[in-house]
N, C-alpha and C. Protein backbone atom coordinates (compact mmCIF):
# COMPACT_ATOMS: atom_id res chain seq x y z
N UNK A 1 0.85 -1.19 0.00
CA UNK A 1 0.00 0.00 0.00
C UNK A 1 0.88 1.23 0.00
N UNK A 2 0.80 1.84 -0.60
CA UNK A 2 1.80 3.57 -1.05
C UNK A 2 0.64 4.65 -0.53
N UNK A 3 1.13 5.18 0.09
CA UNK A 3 0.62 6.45 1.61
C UNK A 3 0.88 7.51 0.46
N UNK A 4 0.14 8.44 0.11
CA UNK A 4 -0.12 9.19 -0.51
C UNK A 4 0.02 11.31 0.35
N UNK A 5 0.42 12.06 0.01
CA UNK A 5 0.36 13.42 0.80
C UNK A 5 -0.41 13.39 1.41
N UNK A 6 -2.10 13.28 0.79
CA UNK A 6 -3.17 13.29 1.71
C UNK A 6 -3.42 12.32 2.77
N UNK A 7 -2.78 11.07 2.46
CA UNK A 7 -3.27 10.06 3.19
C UNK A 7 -2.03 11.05 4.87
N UNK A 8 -1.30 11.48 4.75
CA UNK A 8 0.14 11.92 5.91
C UNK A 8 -0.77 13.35 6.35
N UNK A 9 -1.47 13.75 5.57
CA UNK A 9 -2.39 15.21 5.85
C UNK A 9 -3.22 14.96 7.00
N UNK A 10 -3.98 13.46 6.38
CA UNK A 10 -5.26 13.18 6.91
C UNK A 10 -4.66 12.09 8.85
N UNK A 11 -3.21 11.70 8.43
CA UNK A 11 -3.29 11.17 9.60
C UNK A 11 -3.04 12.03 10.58
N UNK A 12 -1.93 13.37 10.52
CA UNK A 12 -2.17 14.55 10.98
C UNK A 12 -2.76 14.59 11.84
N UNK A 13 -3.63 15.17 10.60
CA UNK A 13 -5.62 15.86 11.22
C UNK A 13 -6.04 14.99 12.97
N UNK A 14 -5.84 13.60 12.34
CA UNK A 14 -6.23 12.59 13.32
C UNK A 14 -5.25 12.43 14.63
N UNK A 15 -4.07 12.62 13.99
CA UNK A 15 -3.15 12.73 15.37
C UNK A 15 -3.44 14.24 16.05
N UNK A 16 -3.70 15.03 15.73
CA UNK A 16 -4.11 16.53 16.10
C UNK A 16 -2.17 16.96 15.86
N UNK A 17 -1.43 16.55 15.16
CA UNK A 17 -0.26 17.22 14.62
C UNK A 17 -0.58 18.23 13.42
N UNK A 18 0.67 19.11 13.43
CA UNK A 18 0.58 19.94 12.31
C UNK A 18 2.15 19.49 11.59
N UNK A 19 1.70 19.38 10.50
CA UNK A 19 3.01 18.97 9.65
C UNK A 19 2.93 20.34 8.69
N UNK A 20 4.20 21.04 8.60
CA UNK A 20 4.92 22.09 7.72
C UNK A 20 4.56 21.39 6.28
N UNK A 21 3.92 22.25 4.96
CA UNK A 21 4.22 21.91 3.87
C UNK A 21 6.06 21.67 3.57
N UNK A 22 6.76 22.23 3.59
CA UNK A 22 7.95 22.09 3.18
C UNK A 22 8.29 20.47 3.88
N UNK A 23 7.89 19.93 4.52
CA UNK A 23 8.18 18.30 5.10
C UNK A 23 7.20 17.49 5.12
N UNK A 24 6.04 17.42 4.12
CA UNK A 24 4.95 16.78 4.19
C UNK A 24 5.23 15.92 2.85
N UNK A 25 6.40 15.61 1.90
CA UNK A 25 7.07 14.96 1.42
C UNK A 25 8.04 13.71 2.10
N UNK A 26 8.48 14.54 3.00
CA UNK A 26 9.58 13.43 3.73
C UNK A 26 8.73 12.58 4.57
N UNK A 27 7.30 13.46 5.20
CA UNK A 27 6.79 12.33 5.92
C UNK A 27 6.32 10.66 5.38
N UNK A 28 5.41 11.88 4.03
CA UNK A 28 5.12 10.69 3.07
C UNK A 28 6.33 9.80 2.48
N UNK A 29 7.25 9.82 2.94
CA UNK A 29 8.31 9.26 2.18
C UNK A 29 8.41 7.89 3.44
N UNK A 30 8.48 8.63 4.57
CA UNK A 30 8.74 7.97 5.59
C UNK A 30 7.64 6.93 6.05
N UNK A 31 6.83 6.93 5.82
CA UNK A 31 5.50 6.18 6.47
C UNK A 31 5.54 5.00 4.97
N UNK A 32 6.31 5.50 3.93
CA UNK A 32 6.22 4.16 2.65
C UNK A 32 7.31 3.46 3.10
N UNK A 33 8.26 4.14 3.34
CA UNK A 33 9.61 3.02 4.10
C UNK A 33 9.10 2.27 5.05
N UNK A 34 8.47 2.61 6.06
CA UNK A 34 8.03 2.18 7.44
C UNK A 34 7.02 0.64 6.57
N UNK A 35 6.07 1.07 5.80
CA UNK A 35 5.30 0.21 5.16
C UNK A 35 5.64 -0.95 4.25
N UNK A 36 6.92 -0.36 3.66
CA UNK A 36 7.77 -1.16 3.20
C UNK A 36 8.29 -1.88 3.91
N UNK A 37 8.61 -1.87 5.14
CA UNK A 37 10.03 -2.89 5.87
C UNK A 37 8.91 -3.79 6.32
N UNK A 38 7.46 -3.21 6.81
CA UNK A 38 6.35 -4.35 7.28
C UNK A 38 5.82 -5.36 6.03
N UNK A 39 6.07 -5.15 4.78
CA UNK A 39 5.24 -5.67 3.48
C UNK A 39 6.54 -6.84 3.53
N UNK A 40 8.09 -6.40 3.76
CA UNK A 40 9.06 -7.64 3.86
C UNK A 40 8.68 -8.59 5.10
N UNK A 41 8.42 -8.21 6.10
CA UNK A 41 8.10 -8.83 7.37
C UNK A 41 6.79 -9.77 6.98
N UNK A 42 5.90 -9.50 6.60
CA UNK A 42 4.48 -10.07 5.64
C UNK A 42 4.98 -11.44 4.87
N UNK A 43 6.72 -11.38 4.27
CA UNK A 43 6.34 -12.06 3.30
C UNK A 43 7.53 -13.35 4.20
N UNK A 44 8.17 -13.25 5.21
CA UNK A 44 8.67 -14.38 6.12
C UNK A 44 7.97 -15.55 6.03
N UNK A 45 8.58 -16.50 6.20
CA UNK A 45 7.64 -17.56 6.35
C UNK A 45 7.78 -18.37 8.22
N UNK A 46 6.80 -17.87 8.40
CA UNK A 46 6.58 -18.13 9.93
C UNK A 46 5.93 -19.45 10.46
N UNK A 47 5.46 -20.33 9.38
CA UNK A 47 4.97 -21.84 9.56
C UNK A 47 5.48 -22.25 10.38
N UNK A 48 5.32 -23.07 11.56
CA UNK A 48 5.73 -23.35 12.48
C UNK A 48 6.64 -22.82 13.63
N UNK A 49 6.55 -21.65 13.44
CA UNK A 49 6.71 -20.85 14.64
C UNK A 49 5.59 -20.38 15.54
N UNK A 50 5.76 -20.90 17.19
CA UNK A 50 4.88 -20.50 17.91
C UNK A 50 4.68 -19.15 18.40
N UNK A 51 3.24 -18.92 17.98
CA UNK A 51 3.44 -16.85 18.79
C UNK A 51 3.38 -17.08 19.81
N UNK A 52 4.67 -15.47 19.77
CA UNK A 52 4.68 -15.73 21.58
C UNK A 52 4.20 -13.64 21.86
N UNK A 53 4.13 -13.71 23.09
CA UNK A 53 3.85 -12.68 23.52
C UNK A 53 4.99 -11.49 23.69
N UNK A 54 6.54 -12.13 24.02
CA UNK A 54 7.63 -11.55 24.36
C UNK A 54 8.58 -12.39 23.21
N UNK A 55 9.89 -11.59 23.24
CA UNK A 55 10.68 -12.21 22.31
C UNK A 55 11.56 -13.28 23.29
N UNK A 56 11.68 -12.95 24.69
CA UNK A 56 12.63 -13.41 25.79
C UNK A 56 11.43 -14.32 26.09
N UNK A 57 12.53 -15.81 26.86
CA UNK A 57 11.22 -16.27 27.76
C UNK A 57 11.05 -15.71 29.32
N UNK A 58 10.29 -15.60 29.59
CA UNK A 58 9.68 -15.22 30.59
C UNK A 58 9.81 -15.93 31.60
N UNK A 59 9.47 -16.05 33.03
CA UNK A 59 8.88 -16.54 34.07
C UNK A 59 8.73 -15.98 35.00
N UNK A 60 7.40 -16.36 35.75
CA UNK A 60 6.78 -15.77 36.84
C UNK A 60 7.97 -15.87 38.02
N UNK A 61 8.34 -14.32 38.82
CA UNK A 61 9.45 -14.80 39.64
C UNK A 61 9.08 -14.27 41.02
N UNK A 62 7.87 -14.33 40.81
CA UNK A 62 6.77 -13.17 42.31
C UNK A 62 6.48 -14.76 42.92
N UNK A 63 6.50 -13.98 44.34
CA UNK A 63 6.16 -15.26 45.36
C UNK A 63 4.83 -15.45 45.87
N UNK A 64 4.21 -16.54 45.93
CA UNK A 64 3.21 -17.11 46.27
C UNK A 64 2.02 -16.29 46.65
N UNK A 65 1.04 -15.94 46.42
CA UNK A 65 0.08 -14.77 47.52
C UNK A 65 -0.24 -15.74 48.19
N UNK A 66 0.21 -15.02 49.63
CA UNK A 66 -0.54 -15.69 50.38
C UNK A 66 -0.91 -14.94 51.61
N UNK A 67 -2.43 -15.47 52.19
CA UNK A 67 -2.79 -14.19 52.99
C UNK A 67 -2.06 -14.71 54.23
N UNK A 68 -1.66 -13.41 55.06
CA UNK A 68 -1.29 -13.59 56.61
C UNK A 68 -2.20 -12.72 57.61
N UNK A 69 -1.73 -13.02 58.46
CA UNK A 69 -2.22 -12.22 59.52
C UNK A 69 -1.36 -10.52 59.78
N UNK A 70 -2.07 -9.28 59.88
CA UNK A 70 -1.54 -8.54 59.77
C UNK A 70 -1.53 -8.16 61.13
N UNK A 71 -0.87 -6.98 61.59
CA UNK A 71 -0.57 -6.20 62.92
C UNK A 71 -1.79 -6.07 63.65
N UNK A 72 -1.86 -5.76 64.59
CA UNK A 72 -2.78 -5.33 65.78
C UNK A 72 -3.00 -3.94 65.78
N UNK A 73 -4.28 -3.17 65.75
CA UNK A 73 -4.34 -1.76 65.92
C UNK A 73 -3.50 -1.34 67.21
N UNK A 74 -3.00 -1.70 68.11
CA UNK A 74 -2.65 -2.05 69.42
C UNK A 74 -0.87 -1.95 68.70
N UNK A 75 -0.78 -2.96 68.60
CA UNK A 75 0.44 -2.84 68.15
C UNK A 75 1.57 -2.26 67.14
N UNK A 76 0.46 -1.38 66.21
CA UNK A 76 0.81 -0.90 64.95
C UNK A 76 1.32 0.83 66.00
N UNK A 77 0.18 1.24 67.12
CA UNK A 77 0.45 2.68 67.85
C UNK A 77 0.83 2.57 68.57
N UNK A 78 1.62 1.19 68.98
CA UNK A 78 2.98 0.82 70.44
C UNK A 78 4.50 1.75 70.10
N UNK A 79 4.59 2.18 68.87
CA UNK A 79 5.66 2.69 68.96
C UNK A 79 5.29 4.48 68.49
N UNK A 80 4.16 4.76 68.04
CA UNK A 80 4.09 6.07 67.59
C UNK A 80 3.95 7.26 68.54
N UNK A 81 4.37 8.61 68.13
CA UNK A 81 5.02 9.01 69.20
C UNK A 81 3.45 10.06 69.95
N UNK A 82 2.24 9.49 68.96
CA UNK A 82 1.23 10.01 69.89
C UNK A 82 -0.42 9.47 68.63
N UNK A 83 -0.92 9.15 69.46
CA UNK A 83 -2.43 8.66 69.13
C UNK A 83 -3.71 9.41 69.30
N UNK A 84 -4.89 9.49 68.35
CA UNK A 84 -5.96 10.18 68.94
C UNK A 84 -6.54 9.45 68.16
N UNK A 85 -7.80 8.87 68.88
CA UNK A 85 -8.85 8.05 68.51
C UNK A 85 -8.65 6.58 67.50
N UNK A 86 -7.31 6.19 67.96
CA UNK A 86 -7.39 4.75 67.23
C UNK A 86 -6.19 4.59 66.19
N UNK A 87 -5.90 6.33 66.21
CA UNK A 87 -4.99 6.27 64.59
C UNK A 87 -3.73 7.16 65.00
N UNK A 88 -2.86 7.28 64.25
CA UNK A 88 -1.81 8.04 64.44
C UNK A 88 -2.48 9.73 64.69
N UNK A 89 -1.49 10.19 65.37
CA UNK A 89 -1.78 11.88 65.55
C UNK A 89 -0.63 12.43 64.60
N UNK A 90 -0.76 13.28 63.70
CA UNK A 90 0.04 13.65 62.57
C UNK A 90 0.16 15.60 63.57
N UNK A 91 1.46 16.20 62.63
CA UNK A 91 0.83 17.73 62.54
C UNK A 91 0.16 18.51 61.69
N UNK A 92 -0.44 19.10 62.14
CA UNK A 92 -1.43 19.48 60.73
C UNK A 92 -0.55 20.14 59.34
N UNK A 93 -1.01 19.91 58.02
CA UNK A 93 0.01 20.16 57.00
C UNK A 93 -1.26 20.90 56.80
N UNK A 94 -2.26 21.24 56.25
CA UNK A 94 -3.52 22.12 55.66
C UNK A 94 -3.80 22.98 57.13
N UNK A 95 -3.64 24.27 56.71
CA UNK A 95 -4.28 25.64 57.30
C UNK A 95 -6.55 25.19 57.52
């Protein structure tokens, strides 16, 4: 498929870019190269190659979820250096 001025005008428009007349040649030049190197990629023969998602293999290297038991309200304000009503006492940052 050969990308035409208008067709680089109209993607523009759609990207909300403004392309300079004086480089609305090179773009179109550029988006046929780009189209070109994908029309060689098209013509590979990929038969028996499995798709994969990544080019590397992968593996899961995260550990297990697993639920625990978390802190004690009790024990979470055993070390803070002051409490009001259950929760930490901060200083005020908002006027």
């Amino acid at each position: 498929m050969k990308v035409t001025t208008k067709d680089v005008e109209y993607i523009a428009q759609l990207s909300r870019l403004t392309i300079p007349e004086g480089e609305m040649e090179k773009f179109t030049e550029q988006f046929n190269q780009i189209l070109n190197y994908a029309d060689i990629l098209n013509k590979l023969d990929t038969t028996g190659i499995e798709p994969t998602a990544n080019v590397l293999p992968l593996s899961n290297v995260l550990r297990e979820d697993v639920a625990i038991e978390g802190v004690s309200q009790e024990v979470a304000l055993a070390n803070a250096p002051e409490a009001f009503e259950g929760g930490f006492k901060v200083p005020r940052v908002i006027e």
